[in-house]
Protein backbone atom coordinates (compact mmCIF):
# COMPACT_ATOMS: atom_id res chain seq x y z
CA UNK A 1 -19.11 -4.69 -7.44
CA UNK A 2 -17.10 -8.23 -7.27
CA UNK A 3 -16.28 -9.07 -4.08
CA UNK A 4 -12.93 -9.03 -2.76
CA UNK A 5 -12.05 -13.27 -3.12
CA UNK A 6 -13.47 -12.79 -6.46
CA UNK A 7 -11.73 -9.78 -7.22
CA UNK A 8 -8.80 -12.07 -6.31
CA UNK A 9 -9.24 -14.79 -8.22
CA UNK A 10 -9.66 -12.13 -11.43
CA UNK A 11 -6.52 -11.13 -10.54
CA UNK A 12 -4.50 -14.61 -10.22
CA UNK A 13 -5.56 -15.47 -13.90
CA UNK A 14 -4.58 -11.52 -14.70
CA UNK A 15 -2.44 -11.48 -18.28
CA UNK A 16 -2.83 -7.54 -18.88
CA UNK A 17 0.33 -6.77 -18.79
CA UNK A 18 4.08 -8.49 -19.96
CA UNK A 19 4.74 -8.87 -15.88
CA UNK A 20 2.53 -11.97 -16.07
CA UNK A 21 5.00 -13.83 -17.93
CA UNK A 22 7.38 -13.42 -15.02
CA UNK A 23 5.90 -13.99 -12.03
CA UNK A 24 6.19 -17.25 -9.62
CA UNK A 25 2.69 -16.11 -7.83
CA UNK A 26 0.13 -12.72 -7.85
CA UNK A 27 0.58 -10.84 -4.95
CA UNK A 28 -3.03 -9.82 -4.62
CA UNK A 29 -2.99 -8.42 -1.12
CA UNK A 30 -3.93 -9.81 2.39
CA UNK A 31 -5.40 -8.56 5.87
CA UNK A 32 -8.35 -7.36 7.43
CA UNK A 33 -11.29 -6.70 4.58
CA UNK A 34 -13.06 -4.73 6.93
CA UNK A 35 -9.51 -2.17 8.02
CA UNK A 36 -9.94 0.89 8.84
CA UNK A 37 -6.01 1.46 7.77
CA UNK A 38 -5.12 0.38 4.56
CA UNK A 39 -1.19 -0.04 3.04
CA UNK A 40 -0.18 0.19 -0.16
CA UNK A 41 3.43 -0.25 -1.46
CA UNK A 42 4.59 -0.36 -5.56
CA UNK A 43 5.03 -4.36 -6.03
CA UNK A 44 6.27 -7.17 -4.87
CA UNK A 45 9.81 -8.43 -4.64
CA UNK A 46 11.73 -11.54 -4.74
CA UNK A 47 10.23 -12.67 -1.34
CA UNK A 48 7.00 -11.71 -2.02
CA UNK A 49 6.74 -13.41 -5.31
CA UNK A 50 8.08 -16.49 -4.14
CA UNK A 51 5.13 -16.78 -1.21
CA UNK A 52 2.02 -14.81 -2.85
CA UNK A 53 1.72 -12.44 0.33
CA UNK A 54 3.25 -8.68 0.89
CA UNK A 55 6.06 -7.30 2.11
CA UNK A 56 7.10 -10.82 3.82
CA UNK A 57 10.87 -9.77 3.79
CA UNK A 58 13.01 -7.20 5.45
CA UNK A 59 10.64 -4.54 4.43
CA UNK A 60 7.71 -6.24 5.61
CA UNK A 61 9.61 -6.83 9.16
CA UNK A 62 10.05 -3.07 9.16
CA UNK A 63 6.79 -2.50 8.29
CA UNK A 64 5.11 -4.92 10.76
CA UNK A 65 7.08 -3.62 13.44
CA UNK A 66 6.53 0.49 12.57
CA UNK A 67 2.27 -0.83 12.53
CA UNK A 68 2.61 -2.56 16.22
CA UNK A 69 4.94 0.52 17.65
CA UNK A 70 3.20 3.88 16.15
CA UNK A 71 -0.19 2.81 15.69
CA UNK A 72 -1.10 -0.32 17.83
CA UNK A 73 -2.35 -2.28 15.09
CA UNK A 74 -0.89 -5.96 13.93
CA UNK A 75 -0.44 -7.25 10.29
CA UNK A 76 -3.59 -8.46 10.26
CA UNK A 77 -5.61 -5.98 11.45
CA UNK A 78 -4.78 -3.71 8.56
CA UNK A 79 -5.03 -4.32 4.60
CA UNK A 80 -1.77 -4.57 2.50
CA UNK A 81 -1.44 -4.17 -1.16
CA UNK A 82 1.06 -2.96 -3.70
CA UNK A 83 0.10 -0.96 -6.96
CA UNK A 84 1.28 -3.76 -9.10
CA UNK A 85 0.47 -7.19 -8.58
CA UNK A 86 3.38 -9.21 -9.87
CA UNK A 87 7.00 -8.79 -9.87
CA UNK A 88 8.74 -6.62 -11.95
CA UNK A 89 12.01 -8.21 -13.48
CA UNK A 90 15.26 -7.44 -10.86
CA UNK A 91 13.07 -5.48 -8.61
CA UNK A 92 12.69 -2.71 -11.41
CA UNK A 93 10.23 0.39 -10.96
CA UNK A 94 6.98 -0.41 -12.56
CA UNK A 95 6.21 0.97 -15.95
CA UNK A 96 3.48 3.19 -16.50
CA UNK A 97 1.63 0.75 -19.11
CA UNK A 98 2.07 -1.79 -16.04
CA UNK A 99 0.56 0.42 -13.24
CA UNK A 100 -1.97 1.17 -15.86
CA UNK A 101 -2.85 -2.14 -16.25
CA UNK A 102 -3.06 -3.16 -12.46
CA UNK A 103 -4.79 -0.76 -11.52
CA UNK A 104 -8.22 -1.17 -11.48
CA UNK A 105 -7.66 -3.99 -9.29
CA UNK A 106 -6.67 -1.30 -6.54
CA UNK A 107 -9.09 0.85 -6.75
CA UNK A 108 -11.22 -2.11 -6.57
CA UNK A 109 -9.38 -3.00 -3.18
CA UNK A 110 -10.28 0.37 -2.22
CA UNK A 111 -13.53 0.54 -3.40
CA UNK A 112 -14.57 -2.89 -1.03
CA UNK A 113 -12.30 -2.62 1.56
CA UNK A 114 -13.60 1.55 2.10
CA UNK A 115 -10.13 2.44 4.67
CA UNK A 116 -10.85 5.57 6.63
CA UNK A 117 -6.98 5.90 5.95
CA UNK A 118 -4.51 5.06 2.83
CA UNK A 119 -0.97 5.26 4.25
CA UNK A 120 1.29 5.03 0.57
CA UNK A 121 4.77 3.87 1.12
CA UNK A 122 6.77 5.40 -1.09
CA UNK A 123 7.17 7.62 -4.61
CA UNK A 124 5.57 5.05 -6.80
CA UNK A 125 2.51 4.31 -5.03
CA UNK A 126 1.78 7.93 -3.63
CA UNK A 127 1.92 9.55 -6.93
CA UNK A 128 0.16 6.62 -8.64
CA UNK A 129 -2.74 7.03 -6.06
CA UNK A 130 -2.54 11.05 -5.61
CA UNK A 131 -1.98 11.54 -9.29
CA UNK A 132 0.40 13.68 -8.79
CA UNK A 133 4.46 13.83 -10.45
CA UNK A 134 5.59 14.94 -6.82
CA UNK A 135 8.09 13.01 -4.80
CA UNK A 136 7.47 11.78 -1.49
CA UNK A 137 9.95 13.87 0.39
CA UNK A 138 7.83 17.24 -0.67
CA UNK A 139 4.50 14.73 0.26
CA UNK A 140 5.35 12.94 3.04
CA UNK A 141 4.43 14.70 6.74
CA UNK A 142 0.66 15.78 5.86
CA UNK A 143 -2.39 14.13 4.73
CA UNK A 144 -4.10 14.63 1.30
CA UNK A 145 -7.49 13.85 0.19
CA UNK A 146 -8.26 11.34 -1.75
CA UNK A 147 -8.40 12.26 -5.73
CA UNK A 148 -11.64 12.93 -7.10
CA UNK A 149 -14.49 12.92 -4.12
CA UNK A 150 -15.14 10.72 -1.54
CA UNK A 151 -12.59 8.44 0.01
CA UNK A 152 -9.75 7.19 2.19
CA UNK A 153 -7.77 10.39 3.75
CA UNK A 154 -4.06 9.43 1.86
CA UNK A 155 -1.25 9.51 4.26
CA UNK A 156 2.08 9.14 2.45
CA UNK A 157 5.57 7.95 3.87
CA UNK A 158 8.65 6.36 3.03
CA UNK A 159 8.88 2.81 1.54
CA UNK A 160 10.61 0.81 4.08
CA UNK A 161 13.40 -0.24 1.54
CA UNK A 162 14.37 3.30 1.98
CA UNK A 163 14.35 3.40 5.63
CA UNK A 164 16.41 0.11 5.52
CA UNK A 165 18.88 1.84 3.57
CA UNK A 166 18.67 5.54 4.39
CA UNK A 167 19.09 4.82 8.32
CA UNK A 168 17.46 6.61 11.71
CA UNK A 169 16.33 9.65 9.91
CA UNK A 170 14.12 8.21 7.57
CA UNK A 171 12.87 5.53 10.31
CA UNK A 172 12.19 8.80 12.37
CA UNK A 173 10.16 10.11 9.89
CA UNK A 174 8.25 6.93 8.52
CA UNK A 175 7.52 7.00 12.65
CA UNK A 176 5.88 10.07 12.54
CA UNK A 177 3.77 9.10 9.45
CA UNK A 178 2.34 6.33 11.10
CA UNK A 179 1.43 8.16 14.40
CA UNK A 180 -0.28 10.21 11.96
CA UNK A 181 -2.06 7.85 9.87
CA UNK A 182 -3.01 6.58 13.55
CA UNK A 183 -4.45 10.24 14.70
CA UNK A 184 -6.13 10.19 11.74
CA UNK A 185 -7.71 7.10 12.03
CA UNK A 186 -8.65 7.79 15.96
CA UNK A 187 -10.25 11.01 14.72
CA UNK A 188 -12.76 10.30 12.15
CA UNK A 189 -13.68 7.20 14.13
CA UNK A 190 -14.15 9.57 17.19
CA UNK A 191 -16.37 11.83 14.90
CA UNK A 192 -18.54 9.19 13.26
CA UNK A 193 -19.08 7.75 17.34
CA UNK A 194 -20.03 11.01 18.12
């Protein structure tokens, strides 16, 4: 297994897909190697491009401040990552052939970083890591286990675009997924002290 600076590096020099030709910077990921709460989001935009980190704009404000107030934890005590390392043009979906491409890099994140729990934020990156054609509003407000074996518990919520845009409701909901992603946390640490 290549270890996570290595894994980024890899990734920086990454041409697998026609998204290199368009970025300013990879957006490999950043945070705590060691977190016991990993994030994952579907790729970078404008802002994020421009500085090489995640979710540094409105989102990431919203995101920063639903971590602090529903599960105690700052920026960088968790992991952050998207599903696709570069920008897609105009803040476009990712293509199939370009989550494709990216993604053994994430499951590499996964793989090193080992989260207790993988909160998804949003449709593309919940059914990308479930596997699943589902939309987050039926998988949203439970926890599913991670695909094939072993792994992170996934805990799926909102993208906090959508929150920004679809108001209090979907804020009161992205809270509740993050208190959960917290209980779950608290729990299996509670069982493996025990």
């Amino acid at each position: 297994m290549v270890p996570l600076v290595e894994l980024g590096e890899q990734a920086f020099g990454c041409t697998r897909c026609p998204l290199a030709a368009g970025r300013t910077q990879v957006v490999f990921g950043e945070g705590d190697p060691d977190a016991g709460l990993m994030v994952v989001g579907e790729g970078p935009g404008r802002e994020e491009d421009l500085q090489g980190r995640p979710f540094v704009g409105r989102s990431g404000q919203l995101l920063d401040k639903l971590l602090l107030e529903e599960t105690g934890l700052e920026r960088h005590q968790v992991y952050i990552a998207n599903v696709v390392k570069c920008r897609p043009p105009n803040n476009r979906d990712p293509l199939p052939e370009e989550i494709a491409a990216c993604r053994p890099y994430l499951d590499q994140q996964v793989e090193l970083i080992r989260p207790v729990v993988l909160l998804t934020l949003g449709n593309f990156a919940t059914r990308a890591l479930l596997g699943t054609s589902e939309g987050i509003t039926r998988l949203r407000g439970r926890t599913h286990p991670w695909p094939g074996g072993p792994g992170p518990v996934v805990a799926p919520t909102f993208h906090p675009a959508a929150a920004l845009r679809g108001g209090g409701e979907v804020v009161a909901k992205m809270r509740a997924d993050f208190v959960r992603a917290r209980q779950m946390l608290d729990a299996t640490r509670a069982g493996s002290a025990g």
